[in-house]
Protein backbone atom coordinates (compact mmCIF):
# COMPACT_ATOMS: atom_id res chain seq x y z
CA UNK A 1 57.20 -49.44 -91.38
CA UNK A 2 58.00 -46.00 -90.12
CA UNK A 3 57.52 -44.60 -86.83
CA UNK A 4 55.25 -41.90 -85.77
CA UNK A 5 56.26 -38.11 -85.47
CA UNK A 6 56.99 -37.25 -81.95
CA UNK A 7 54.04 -35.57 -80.47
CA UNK A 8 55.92 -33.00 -79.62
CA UNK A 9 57.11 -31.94 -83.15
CA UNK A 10 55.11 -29.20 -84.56
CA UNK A 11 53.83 -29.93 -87.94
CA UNK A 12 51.74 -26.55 -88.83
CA UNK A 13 52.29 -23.10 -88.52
CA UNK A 14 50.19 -20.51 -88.52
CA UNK A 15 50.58 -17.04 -89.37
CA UNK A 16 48.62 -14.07 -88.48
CA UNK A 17 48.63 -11.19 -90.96
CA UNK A 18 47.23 -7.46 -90.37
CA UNK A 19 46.21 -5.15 -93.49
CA UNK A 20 48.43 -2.23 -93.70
CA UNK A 21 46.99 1.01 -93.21
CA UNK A 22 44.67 2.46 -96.03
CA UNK A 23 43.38 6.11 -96.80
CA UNK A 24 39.85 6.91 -96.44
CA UNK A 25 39.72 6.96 -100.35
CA UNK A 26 41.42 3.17 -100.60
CA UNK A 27 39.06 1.89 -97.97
CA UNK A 28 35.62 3.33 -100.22
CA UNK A 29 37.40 2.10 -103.21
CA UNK A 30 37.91 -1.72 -101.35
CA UNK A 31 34.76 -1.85 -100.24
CA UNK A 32 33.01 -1.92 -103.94
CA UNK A 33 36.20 -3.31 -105.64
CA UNK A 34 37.88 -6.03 -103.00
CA UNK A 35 41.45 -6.51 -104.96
CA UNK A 36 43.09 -7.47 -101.88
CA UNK A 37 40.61 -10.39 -101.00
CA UNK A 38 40.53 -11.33 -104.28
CA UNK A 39 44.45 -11.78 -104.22
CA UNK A 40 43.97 -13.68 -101.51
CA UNK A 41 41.93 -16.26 -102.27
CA UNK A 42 43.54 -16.75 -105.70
CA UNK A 43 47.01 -17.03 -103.64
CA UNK A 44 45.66 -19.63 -101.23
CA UNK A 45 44.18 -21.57 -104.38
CA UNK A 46 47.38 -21.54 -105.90
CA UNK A 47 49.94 -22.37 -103.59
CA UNK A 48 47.08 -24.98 -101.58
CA UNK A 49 47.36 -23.00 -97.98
CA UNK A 50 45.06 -23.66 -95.37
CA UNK A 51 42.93 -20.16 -94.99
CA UNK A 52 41.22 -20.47 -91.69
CA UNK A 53 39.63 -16.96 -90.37
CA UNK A 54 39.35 -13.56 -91.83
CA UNK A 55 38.74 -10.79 -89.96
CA UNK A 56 38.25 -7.08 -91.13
CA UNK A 57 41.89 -5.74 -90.40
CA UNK A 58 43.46 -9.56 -90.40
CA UNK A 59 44.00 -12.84 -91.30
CA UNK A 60 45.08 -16.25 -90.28
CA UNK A 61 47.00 -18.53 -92.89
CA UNK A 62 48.55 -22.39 -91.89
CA UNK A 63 51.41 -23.83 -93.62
CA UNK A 64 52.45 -27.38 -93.12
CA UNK A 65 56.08 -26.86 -92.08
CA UNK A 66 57.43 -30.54 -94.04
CA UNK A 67 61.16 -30.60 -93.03
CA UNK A 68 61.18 -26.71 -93.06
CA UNK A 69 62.16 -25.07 -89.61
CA UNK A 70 59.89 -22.88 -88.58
CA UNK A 71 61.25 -19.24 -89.20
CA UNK A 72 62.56 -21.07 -92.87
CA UNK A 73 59.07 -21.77 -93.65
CA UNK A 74 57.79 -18.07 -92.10
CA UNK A 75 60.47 -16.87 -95.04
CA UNK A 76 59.25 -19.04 -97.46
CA UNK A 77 55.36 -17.86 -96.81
CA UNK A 78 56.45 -14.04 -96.78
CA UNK A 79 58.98 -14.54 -100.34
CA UNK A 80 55.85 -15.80 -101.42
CA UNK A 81 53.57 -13.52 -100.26
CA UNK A 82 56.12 -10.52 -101.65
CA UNK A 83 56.09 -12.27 -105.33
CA UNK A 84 51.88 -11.92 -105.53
CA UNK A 85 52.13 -8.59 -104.43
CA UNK A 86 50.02 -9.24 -101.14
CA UNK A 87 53.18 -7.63 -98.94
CA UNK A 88 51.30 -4.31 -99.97
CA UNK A 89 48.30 -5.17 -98.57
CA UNK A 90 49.01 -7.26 -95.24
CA UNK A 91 51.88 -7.68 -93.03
CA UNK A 92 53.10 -9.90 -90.64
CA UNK A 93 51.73 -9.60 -87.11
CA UNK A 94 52.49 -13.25 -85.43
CA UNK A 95 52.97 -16.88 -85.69
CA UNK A 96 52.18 -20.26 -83.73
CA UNK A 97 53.48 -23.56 -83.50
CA UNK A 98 50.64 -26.63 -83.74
CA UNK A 99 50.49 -30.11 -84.95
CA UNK A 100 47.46 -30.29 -86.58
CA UNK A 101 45.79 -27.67 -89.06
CA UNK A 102 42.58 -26.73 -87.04
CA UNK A 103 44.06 -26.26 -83.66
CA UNK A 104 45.13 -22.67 -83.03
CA UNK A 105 46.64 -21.96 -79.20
CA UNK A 106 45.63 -18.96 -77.80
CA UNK A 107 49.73 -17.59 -77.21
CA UNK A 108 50.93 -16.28 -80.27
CA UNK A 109 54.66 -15.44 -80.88
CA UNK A 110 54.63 -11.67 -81.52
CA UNK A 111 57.01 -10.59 -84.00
């Protein structure tokens, strides 16, 4: 039988992401056509993320970290991120360390 994970261990992180800046004309145009949410959703569906809150300017994504350090797993998310083309639509703001999904400290680590 195997022992427990340490308490201590993180085994989530989560990520906070804030949508780049848009034009006037690109925000009209999101509003009746929402490419970047639908991105989004079909990028959590695909690579089974935990999406917890959306905001209007931001989001929150959690990735179990397995046996990935931290900032390895941060790269991982972002490479993957860059592939589906969502870099041009959000970027990074911060991250947090938890060990379950649904908890979210307040502190953040600010890139």
């Amino acid at each position: 039988m195997s022992q427990p994970d340490s308490a201590t261990k993180p085994m989530h992180i989560h990520t906070i992401w804030g949508r780049r800046p848009m034009s006037k004309v690109q925000r009209l145009v999101a509003l009746l056509i929402p490419w970047a949410e639908t991105k989004l959703l079909n990028f959590v569906r695909k690579y089974e993320l935990h999406h917890r809150d959306f905001w209007d300017d931001g989001l929150r994504l959690t990735v179990p970290l397995g046996n990935k350090t931290p900032l390895k797993a941060l790269a991982d998310l972002a490479a993957l991120m860059e592939i589906e083309g969502l870099d041009k639509d959000w970027e990074f703001v911060a991250y947090a360390l938890t060990d379950t999904p649904d908890e979210f400290p307040v502190m953040c680590i600010m890139d």
